[in-house]
N, C-alpha and C. Protein backbone atom coordinates (compact mmCIF):
# COMPACT_ATOMS: atom_id res chain seq x y z
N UNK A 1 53.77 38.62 -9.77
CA UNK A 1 54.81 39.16 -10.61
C UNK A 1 55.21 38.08 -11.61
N UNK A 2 55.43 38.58 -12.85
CA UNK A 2 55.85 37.83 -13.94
C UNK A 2 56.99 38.83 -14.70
N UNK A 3 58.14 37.47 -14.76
CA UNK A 3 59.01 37.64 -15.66
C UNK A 3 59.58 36.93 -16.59
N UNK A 4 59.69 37.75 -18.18
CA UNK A 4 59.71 36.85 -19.27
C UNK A 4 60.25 37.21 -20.11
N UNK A 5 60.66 37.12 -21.46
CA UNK A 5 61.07 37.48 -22.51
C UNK A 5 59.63 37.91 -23.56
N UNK A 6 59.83 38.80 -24.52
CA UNK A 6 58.64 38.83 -24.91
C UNK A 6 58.27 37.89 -26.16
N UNK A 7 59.37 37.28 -26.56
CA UNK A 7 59.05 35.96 -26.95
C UNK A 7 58.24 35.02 -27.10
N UNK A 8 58.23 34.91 -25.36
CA UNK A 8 56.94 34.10 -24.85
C UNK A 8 55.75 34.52 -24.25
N UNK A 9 55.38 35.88 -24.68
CA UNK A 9 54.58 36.78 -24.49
C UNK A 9 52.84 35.61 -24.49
N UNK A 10 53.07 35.14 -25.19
CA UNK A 10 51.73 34.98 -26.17
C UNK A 10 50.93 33.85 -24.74
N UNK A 11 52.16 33.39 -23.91
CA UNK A 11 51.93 32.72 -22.64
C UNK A 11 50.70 33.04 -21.91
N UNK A 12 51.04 34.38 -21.65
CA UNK A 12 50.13 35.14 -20.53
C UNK A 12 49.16 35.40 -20.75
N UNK A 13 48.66 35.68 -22.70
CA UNK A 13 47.37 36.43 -22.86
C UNK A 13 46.70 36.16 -21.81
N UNK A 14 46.03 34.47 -21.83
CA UNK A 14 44.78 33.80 -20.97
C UNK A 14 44.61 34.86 -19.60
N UNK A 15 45.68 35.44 -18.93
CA UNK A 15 46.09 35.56 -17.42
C UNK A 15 44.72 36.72 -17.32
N UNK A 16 44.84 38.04 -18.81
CA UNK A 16 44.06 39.16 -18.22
C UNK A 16 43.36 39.36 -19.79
N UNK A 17 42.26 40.23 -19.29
CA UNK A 17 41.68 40.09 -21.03
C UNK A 17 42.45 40.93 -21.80
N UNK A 18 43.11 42.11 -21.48
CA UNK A 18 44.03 43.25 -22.10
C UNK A 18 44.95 42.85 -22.44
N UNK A 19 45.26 41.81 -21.82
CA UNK A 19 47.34 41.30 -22.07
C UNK A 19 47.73 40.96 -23.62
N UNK A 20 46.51 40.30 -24.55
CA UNK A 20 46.72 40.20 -25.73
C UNK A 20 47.08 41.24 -26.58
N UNK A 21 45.80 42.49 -26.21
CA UNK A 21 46.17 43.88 -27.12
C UNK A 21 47.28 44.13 -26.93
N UNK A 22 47.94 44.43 -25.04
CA UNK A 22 49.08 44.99 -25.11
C UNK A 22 50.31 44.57 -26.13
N UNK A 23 49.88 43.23 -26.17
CA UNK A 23 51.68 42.93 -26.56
C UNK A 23 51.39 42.65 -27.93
N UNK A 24 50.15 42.73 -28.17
CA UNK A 24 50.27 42.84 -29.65
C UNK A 24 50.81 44.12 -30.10
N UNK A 25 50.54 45.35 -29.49
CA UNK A 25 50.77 46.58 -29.36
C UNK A 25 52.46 46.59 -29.46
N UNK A 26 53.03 46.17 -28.71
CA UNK A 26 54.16 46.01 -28.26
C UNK A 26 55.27 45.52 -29.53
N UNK A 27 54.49 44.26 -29.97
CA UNK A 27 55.52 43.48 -31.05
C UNK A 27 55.20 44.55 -32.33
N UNK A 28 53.94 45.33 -32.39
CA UNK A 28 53.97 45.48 -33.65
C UNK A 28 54.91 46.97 -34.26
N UNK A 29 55.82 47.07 -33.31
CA UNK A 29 56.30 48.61 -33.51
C UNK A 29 58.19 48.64 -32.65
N UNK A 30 58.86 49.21 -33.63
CA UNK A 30 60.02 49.10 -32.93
C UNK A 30 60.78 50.14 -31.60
N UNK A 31 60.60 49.71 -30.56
CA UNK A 31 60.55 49.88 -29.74
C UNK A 31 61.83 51.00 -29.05
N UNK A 32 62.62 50.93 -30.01
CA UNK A 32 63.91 51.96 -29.59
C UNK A 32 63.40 53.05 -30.69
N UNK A 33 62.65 53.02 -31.73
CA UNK A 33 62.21 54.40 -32.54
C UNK A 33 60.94 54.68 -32.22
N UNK A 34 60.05 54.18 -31.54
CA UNK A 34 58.79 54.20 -31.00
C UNK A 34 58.63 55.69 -30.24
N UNK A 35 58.14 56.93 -30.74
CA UNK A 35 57.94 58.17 -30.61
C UNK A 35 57.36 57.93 -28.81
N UNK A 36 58.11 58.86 -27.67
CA UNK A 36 57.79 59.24 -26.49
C UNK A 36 56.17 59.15 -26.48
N UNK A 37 55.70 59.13 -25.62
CA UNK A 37 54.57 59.26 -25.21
C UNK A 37 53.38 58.54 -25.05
N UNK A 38 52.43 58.68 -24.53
CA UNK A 38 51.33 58.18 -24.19
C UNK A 38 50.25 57.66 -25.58
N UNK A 39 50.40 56.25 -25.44
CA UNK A 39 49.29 55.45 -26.25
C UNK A 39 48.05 54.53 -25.79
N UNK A 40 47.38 55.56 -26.24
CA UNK A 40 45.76 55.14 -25.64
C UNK A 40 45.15 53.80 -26.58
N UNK A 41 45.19 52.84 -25.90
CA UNK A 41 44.89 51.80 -26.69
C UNK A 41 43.11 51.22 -26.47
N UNK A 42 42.70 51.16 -25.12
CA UNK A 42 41.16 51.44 -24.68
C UNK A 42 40.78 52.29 -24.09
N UNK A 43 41.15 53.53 -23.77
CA UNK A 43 40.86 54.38 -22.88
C UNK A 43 41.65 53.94 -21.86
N UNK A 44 41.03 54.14 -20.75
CA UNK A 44 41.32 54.55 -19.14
C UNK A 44 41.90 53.00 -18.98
N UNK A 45 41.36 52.08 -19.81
CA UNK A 45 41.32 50.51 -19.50
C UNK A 45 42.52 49.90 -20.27
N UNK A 46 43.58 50.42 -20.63
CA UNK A 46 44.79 50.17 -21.00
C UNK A 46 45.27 51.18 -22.09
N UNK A 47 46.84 51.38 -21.51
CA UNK A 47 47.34 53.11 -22.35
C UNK A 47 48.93 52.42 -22.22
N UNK A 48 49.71 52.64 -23.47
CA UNK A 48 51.34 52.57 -23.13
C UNK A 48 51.89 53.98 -22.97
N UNK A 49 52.91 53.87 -21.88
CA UNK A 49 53.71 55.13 -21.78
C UNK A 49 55.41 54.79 -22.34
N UNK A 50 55.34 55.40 -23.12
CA UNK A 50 56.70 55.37 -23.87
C UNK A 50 57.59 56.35 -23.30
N UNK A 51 58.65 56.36 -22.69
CA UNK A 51 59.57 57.23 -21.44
C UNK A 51 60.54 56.92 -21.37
N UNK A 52 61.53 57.91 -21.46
CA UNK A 52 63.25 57.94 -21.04
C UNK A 52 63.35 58.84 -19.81
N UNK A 53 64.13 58.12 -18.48
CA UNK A 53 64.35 58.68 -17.43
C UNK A 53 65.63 57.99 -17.52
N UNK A 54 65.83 59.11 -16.42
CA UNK A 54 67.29 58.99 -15.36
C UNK A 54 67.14 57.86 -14.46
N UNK A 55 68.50 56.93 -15.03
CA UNK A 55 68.48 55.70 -14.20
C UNK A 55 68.58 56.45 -13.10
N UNK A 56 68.81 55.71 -11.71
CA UNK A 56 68.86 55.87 -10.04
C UNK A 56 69.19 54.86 -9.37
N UNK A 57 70.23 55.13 -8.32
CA UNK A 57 70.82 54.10 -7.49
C UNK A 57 69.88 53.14 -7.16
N UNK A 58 69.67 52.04 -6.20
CA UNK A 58 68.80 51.13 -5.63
C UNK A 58 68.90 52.26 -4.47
N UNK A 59 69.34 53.08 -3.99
CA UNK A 59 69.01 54.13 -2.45
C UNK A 59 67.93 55.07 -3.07
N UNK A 60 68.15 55.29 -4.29
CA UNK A 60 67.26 56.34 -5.16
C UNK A 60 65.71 56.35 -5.53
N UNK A 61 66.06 54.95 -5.73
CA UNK A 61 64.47 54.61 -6.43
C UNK A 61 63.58 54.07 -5.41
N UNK A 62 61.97 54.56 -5.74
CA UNK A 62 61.25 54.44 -4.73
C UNK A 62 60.70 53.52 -4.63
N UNK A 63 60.17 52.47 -3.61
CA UNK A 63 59.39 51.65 -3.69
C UNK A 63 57.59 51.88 -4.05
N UNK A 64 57.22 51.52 -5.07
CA UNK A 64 56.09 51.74 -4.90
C UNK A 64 54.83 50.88 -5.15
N UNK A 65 53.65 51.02 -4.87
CA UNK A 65 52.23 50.12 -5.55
C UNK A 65 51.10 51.07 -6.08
N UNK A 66 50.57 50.33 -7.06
CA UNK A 66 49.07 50.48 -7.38
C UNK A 66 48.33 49.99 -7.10
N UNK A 67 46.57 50.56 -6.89
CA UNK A 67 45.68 49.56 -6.76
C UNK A 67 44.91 48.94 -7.42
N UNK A 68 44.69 49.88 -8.35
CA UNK A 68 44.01 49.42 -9.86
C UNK A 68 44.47 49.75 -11.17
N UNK A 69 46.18 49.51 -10.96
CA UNK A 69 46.32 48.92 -12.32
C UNK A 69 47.62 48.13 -12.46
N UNK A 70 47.85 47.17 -13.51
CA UNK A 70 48.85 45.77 -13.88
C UNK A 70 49.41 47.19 -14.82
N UNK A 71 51.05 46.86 -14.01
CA UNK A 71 51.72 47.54 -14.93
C UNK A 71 52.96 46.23 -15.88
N UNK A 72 52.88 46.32 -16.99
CA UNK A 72 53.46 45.45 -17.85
C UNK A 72 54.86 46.67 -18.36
N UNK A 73 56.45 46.35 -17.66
CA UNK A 73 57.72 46.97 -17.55
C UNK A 73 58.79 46.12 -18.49
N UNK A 74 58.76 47.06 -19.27
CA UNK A 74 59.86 46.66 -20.40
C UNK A 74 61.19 48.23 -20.82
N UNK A 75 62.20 46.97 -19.94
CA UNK A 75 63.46 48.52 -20.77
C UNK A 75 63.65 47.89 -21.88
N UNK A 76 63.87 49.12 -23.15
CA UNK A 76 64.31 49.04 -24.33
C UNK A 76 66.08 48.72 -24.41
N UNK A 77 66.39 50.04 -24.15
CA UNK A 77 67.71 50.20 -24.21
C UNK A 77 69.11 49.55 -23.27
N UNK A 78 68.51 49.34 -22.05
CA UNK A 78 69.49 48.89 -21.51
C UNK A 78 69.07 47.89 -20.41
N UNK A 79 70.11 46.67 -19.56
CA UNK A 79 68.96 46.11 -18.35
C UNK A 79 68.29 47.15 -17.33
N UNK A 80 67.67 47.00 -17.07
CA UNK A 80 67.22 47.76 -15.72
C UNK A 80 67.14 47.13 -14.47
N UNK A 81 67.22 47.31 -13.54
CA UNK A 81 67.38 46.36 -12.12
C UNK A 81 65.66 47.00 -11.47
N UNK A 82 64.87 46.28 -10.99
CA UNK A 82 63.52 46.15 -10.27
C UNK A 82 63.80 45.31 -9.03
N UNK A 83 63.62 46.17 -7.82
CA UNK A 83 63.30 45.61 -6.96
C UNK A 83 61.57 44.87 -6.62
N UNK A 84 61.53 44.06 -6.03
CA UNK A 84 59.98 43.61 -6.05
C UNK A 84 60.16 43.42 -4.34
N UNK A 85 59.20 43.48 -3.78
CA UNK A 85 58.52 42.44 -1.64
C UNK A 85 57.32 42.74 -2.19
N UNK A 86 56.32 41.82 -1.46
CA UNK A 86 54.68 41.65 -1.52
C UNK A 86 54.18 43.23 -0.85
N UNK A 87 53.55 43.82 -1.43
CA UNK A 87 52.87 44.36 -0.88
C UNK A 87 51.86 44.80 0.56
N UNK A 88 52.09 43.17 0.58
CA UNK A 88 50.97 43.02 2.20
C UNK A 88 52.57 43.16 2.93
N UNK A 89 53.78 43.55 2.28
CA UNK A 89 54.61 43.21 3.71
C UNK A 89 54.78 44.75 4.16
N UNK A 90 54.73 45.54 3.23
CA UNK A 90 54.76 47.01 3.42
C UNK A 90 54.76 47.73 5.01
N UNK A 91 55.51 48.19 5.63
CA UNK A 91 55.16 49.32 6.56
C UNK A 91 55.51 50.65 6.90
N UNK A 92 56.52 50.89 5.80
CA UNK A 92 56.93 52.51 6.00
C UNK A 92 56.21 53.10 4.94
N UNK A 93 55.32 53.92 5.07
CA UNK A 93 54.67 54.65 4.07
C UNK A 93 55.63 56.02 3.72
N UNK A 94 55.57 56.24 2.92
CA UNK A 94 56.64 57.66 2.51
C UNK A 94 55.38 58.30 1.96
N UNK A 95 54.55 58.10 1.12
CA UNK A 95 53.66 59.17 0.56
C UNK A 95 52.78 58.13 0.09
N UNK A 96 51.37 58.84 0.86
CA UNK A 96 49.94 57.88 0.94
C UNK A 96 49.36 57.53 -0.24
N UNK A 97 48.64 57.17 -0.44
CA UNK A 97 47.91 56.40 -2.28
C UNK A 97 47.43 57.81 -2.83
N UNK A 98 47.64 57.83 -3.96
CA UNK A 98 46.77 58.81 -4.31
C UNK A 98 45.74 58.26 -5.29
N UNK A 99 44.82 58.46 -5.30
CA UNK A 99 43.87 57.82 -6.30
C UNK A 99 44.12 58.57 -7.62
N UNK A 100 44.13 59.38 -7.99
CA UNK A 100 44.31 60.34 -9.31
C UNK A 100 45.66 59.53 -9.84
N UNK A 101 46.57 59.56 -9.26
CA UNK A 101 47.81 59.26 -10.42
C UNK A 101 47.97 57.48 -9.56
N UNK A 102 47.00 56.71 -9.03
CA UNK A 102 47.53 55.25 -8.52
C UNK A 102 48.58 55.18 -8.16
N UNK A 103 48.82 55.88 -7.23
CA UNK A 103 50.35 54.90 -6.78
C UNK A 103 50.43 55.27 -5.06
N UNK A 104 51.34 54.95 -4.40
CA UNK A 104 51.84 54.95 -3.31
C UNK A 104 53.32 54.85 -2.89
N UNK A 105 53.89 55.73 -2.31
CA UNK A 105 55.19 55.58 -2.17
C UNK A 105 55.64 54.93 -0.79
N UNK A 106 56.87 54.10 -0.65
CA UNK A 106 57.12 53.87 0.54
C UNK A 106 58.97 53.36 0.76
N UNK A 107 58.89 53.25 1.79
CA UNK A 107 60.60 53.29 2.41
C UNK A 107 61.33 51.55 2.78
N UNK A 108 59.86 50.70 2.39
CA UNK A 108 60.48 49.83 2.83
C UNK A 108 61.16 49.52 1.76
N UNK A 109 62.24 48.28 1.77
CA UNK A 109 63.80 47.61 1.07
C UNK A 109 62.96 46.51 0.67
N UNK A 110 63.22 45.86 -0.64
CA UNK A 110 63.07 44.92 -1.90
C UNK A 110 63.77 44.16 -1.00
N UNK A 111 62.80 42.41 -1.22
CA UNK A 111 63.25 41.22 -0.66
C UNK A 111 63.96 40.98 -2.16
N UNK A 112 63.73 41.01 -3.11
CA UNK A 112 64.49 40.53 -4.24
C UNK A 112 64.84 41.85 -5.13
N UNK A 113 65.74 41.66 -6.46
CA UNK A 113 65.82 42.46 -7.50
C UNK A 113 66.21 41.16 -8.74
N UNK A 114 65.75 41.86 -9.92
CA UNK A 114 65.73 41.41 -10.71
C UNK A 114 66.71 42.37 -12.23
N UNK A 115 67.13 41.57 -12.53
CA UNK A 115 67.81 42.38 -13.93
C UNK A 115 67.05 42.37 -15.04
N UNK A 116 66.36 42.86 -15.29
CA UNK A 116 65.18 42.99 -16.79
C UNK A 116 66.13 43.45 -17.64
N UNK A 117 66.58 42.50 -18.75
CA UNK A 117 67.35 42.45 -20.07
C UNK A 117 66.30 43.48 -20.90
N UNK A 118 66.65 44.11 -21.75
CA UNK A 118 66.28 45.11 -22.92
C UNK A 118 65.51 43.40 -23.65
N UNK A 119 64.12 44.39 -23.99
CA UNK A 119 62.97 43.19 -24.84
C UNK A 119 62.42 42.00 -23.69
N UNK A 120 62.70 42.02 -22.06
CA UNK A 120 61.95 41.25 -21.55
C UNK A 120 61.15 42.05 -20.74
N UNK A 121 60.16 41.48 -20.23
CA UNK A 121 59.09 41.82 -19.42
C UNK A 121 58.64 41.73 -17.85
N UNK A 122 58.68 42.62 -17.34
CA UNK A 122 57.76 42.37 -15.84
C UNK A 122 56.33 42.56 -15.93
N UNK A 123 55.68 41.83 -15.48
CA UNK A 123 54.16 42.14 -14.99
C UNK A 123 54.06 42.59 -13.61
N UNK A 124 53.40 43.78 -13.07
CA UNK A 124 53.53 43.47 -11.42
C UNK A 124 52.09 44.21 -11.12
N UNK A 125 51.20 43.29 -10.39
CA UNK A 125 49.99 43.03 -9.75
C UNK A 125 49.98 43.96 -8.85
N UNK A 126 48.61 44.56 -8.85
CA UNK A 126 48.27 45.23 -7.43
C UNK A 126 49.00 44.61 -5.95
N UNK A 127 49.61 43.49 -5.90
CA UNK A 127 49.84 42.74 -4.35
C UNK A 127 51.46 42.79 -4.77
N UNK A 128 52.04 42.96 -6.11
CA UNK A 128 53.52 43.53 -6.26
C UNK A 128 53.77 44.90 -5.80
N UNK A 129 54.76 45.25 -4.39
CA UNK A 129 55.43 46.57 -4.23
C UNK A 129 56.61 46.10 -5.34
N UNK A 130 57.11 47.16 -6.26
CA UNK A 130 58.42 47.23 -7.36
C UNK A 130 58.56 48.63 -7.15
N UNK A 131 60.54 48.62 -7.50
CA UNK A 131 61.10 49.36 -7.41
C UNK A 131 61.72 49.70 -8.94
N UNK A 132 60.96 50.30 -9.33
CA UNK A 132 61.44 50.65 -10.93
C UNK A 132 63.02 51.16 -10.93
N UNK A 133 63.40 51.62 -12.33
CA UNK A 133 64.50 52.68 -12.44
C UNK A 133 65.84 52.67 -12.07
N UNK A 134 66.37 50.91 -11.82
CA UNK A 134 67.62 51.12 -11.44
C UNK A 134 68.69 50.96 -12.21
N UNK A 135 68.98 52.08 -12.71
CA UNK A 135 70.04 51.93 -14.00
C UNK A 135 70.91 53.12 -14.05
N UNK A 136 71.85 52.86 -14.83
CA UNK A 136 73.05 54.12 -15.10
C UNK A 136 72.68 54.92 -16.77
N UNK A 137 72.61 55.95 -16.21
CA UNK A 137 72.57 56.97 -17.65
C UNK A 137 70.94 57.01 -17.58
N UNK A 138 70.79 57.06 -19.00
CA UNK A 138 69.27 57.71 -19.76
C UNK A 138 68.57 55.93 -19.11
N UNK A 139 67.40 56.02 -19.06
CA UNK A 139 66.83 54.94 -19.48
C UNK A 139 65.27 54.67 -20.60
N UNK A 140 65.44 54.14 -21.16
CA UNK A 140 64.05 54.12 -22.15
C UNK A 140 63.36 52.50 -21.48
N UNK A 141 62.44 53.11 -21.79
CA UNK A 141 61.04 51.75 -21.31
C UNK A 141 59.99 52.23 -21.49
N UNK A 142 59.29 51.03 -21.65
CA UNK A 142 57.77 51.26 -21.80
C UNK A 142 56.95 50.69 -20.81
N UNK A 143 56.01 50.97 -20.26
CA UNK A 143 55.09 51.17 -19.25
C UNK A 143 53.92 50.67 -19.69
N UNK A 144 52.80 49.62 -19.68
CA UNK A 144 51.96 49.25 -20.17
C UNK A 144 51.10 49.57 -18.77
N UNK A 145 49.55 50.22 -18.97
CA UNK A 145 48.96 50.34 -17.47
C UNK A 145 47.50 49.16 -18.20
N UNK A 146 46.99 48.41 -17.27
CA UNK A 146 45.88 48.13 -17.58
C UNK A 146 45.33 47.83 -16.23
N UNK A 147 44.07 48.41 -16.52
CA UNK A 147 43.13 48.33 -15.17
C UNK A 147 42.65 47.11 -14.95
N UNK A 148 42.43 47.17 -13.68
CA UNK A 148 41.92 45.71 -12.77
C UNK A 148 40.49 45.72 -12.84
């Protein structure tokens, strides 16, 4: 897991070969007028999802993982609170992996949370369980997926 400002974006390229497009993607467009929806930037091999949801308590929001893909989490509009625990610590499964939409749901509780300021960044790795979505009112963010 990585957390940053996108500032210092330009840090991480080296980390994955996609990380450059994304955030080039990212800086080059303003991000609170940035039209809803899905941007296909390589295909299957990195796409931004542009999305406003309903914040949700920390009881609300689910814990979850992927297996093959780095999701790069940026709220626009307001902080958002992310819970993160390792993945290998996992043992309540709530709803099994699905391969079609990557993810997995589960019941276990975040060893940490984090406040993601509007314009900073999470990275979270296949071996990151995160708890997206903890905020009051609307929330806007963007969702970067890139495959492993």
């Amino acid at each position: 897991m990585i957390l940053d400002s996108l500032e210092n974006a330009g840090l991480y390229e080296s980390v994955q070969p996609h990380f450059k497009q994304a955030f080039e993607f990212i800086k080059s467009y303003d991000l609170e007028t940035l039209s809803l929806g899905k941007y296909e930037l390589d295909g299957k091999n990195l796409f931004v999802n542009v999305v406003e949801v309903a914040g949700k308590t920390a009881d609300e929001a689910k814990m979850e993982t992927h297996q093959n893909y780095i999701d790069i989490q940026i709220p626009v509009n307001k902080t958002e609170i992310m819970g993160w625990i390792s993945a290998g610590k996992l043992t309540e499964t709530v709803q099994e992996y699905n391969p079609e939409k990557d993810i997995a749901f589960f019941a276990d509780k975040a060893t940490n949370f984090l406040n993601v300021q509007p314009k900073e960044f999470v990275i979270f790795f296949p071996t990151d369980a995160h708890q997206p979505g903890i905020a009051e009112g609307l929330l806007r963010k963007i969702i970067v997926k890139i495959l492993v």
